[in-house]
C-alpha atoms as a PDB file:
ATOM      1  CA  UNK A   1       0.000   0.000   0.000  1.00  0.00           C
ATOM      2  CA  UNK A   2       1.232   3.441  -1.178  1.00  0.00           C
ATOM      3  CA  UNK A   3       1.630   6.276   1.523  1.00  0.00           C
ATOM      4  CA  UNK A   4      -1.522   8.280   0.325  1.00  0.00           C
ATOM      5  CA  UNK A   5      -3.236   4.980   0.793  1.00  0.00           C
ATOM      6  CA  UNK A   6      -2.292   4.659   4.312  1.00  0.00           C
ATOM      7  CA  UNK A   7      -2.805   8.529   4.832  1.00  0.00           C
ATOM      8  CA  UNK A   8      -6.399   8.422   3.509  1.00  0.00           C
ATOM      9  CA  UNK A   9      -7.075   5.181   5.974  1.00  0.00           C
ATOM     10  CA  UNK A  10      -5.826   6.764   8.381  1.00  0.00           C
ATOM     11  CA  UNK A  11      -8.608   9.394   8.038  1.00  0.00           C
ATOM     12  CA  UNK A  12     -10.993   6.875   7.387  1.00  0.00           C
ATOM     13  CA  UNK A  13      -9.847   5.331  10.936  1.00  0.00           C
ATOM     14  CA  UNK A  14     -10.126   8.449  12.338  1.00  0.00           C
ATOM     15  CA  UNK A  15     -13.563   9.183  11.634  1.00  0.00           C
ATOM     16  CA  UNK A  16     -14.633   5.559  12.617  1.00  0.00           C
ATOM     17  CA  UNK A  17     -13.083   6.430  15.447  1.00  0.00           C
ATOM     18  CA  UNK A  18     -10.921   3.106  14.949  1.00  0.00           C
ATOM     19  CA  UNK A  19      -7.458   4.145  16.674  1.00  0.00           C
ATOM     20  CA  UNK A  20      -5.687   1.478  16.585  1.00  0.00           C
ATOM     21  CA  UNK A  21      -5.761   0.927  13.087  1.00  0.00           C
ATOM     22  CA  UNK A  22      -5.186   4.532  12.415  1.00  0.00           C
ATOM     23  CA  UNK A  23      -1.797   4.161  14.550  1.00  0.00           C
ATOM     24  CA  UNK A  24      -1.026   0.973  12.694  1.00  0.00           C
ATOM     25  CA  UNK A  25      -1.499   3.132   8.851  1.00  0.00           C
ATOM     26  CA  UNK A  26       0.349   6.247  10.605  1.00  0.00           C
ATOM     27  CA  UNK A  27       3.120   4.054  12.008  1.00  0.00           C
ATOM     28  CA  UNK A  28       3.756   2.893   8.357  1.00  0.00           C
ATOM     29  CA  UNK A  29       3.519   6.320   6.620  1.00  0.00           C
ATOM     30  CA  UNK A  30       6.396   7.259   9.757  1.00  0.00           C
ATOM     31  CA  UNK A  31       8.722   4.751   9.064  1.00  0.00           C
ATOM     32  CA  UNK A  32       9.359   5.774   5.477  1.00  0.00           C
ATOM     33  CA  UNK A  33      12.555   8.002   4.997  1.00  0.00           C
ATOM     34  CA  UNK A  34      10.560  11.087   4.120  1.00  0.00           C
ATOM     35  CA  UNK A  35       9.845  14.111   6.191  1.00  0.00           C
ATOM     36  CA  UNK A  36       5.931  13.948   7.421  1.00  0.00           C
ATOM     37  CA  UNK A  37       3.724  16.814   6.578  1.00  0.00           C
ATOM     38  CA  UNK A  38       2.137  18.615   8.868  1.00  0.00           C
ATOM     39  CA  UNK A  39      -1.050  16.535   8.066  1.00  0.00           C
ATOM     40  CA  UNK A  40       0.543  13.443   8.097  1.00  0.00           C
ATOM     41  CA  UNK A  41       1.971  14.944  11.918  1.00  0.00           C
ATOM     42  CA  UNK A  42      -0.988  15.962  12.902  1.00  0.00           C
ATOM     43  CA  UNK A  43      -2.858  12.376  11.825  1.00  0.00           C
ATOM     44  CA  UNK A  44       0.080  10.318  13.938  1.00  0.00           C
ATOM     45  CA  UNK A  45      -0.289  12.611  16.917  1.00  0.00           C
ATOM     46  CA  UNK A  46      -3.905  12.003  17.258  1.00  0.00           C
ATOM     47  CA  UNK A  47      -4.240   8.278  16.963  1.00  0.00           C
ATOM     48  CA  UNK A  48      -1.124   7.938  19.463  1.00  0.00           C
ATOM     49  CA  UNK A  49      -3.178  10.281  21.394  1.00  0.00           C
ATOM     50  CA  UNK A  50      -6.282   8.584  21.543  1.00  0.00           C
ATOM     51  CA  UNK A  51      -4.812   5.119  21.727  1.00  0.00           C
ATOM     52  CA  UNK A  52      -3.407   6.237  24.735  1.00  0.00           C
ATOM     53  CA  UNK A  53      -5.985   8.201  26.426  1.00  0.00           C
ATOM     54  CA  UNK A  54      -7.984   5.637  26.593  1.00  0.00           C
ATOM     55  CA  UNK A  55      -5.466   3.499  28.377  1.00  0.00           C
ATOM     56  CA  UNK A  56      -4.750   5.861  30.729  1.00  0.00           C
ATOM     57  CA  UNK A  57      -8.240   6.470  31.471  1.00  0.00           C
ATOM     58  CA  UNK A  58      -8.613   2.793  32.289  1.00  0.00           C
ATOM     59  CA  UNK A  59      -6.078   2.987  34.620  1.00  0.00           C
ATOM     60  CA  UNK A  60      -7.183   5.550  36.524  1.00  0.00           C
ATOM     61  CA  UNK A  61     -10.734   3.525  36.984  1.00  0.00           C
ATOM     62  CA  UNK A  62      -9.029   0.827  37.600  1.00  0.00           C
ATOM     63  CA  UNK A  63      -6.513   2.503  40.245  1.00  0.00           C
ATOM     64  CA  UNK A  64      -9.638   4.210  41.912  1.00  0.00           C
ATOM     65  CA  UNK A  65     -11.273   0.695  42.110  1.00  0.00           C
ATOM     66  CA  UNK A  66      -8.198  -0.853  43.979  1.00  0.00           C
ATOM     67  CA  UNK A  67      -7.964   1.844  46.311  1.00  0.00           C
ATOM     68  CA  UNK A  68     -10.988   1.313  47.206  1.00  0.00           C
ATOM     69  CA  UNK A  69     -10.138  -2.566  47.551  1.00  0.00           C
ATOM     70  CA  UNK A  70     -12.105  -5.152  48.156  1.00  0.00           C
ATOM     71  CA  UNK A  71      -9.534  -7.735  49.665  1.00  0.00           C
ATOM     72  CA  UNK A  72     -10.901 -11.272  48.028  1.00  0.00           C
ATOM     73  CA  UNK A  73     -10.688  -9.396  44.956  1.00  0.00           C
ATOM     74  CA  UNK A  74      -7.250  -7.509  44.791  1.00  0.00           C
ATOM     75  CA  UNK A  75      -5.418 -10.303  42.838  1.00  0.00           C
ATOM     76  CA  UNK A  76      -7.583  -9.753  39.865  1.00  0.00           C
ATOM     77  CA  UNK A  77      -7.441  -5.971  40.122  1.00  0.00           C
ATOM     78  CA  UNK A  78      -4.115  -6.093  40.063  1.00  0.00           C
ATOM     79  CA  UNK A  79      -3.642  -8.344  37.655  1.00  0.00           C
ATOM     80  CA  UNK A  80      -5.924  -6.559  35.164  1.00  0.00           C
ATOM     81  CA  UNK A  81      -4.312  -3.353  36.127  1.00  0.00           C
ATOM     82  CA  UNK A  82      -0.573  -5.097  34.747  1.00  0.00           C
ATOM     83  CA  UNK A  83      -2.114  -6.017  32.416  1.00  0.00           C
ATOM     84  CA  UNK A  84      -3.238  -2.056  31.080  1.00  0.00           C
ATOM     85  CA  UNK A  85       0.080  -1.015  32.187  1.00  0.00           C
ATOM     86  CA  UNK A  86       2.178  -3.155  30.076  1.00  0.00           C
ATOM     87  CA  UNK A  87      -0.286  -2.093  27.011  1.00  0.00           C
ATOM     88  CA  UNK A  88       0.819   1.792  28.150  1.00  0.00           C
ATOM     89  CA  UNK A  89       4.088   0.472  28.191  1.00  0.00           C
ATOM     90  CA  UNK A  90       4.171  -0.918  24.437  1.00  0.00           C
ATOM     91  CA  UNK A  91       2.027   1.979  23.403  1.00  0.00           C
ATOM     92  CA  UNK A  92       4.489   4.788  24.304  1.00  0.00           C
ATOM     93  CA  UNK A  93       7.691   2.514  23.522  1.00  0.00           C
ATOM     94  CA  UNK A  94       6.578   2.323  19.956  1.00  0.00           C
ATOM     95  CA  UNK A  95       5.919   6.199  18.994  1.00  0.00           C
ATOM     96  CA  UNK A  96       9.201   6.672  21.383  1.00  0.00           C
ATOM     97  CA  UNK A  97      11.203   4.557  18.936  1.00  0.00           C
ATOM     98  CA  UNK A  98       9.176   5.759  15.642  1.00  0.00           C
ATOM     99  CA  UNK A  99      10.615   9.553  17.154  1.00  0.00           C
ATOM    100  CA  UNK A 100      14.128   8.905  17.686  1.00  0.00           C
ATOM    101  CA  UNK A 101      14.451   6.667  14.715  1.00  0.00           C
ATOM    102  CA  UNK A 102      12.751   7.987  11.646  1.00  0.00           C
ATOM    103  CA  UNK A 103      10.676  10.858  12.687  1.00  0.00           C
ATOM    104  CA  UNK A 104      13.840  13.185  14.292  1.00  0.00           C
ATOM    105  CA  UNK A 105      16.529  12.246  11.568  1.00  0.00           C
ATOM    106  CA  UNK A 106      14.328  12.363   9.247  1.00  0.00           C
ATOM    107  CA  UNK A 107      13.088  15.777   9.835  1.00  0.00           C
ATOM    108  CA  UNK A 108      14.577  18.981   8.307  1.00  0.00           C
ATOM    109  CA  UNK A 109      12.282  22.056  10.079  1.00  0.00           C
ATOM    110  CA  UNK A 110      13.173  22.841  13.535  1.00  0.00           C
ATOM    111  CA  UNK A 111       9.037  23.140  14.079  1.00  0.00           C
ATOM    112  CA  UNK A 112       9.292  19.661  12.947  1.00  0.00           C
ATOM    113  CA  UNK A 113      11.565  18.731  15.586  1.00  0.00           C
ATOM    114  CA  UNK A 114      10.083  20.791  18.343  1.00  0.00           C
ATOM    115  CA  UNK A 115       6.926  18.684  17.861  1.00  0.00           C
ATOM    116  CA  UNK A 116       8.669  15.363  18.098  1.00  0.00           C
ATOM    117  CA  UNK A 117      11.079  16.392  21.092  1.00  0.00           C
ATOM    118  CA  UNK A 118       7.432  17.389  22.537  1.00  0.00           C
ATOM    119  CA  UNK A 119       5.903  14.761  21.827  1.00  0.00           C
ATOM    120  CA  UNK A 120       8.580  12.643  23.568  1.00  0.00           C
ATOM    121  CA  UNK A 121       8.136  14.469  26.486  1.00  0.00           C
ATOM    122  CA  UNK A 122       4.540  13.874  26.144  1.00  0.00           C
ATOM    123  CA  UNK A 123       5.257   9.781  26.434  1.00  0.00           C
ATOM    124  CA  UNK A 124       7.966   9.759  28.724  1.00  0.00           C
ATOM    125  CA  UNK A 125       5.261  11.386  31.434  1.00  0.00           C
ATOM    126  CA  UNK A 126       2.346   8.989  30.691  1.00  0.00           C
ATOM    127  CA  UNK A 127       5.346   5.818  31.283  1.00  0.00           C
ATOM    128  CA  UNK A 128       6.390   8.116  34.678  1.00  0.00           C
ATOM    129  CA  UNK A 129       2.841   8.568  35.438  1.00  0.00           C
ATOM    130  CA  UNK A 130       2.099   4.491  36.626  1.00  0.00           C
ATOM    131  CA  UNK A 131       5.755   3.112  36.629  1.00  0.00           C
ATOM    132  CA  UNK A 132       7.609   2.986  40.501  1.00  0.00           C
ATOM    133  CA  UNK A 133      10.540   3.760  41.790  1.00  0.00           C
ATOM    134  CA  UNK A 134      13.476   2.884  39.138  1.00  0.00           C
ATOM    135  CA  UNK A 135      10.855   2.884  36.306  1.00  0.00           C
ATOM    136  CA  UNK A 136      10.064   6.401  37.012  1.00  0.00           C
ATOM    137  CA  UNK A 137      13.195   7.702  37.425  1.00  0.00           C
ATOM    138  CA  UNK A 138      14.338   6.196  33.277  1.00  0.00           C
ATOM    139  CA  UNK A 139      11.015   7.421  32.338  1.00  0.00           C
ATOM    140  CA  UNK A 140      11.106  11.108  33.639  1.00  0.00           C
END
C-alpha cells in the first residue's frame, strides 16, 4: 500500500473512530525516509493520542477501584491493572522509537523537531505517570 493509501485510511480510521488501526497506517507512513507533513503529523499525533488516552483512562478507573479494595478481589485488580500497564508500556515505547528513529533524523524544520522532542516528552510522562521507583526515574 502506497503512503496516500495509508494517509487516507488513516482518516478513514479516524472518523470511525478506529485508533488502533489509524496508529497501525500512521506508524507505516512514519517509518518511510521522508519528512511527514504537517497533516501526516498531525494524523500520527492524534491516533497515538487517543490510543493512549484511553489506556490511561482505564487505569485511573481501575486505580480508583483498587484503592478502594475489596480484599478477596485484589489479585484480579491487580492483575488486570498489569495487564493495562504493560499495554501503556508498548504503546508509548513504539511512537518513542518511531521519534528517535525515523521521525527526528528524518526531519529537516526545527518546528518539525520541536513537535517530536514534545511529543517525547509527552510519552515519557504517561510511562512516569504508573511506573515505581526505578521505572520512574528512566522514564522522567
Amino acid at each position: 500500500m502506497d503512503r496516500e493509501s495509508h494517509v487516507y485510511k488513516a482518516k478513514l480510521a479516524e472518523q470511525a473512530e478506529r485508533f488502533d488501526e489509524m496508529v497501525s497506517d500512521m506508524k507505516e507512513v512514519a517509518k518511510q525516509p521522508q519528512e511527514l507533513t504537517v497533516e501526516e503529523r498531525n494524523l500520527l499525533s492524534v491516533a497515538y493520542k487517543n490510543v493512549i488516552g484511553s489506556r490511561r483512562a482505564s487505569w485511573r478507573v481501575i486505580t480508583s477501584i483498587e484503592q478502594k479494595g475489596e480484599a478477596d478481589k485484589m489479585t484480579t485488580i491487580r492483575d488486570y491493572k498489569a495487564m493495562i500497564e504493560e499495554e501503556l508500556i508498548s504503546i508509548c515505547n513504539d511512537i518513542l522509537s518511531i521519534i528517535e528513529d525515523s521521525l527526528i533524523p528524518n526531519s529537516s524544520s526545527e518546528e518539525a523537531k520541536v513537535f517530536y522532542y514534545k511529543m517525547k516528552g509527552d510519552y515519557h510522562r504517561y510511562l512516569a505517570e504508573f511506573q515505581l521507583a526505578d521505572a520512574r526515574k528512566a522514564s522522567a
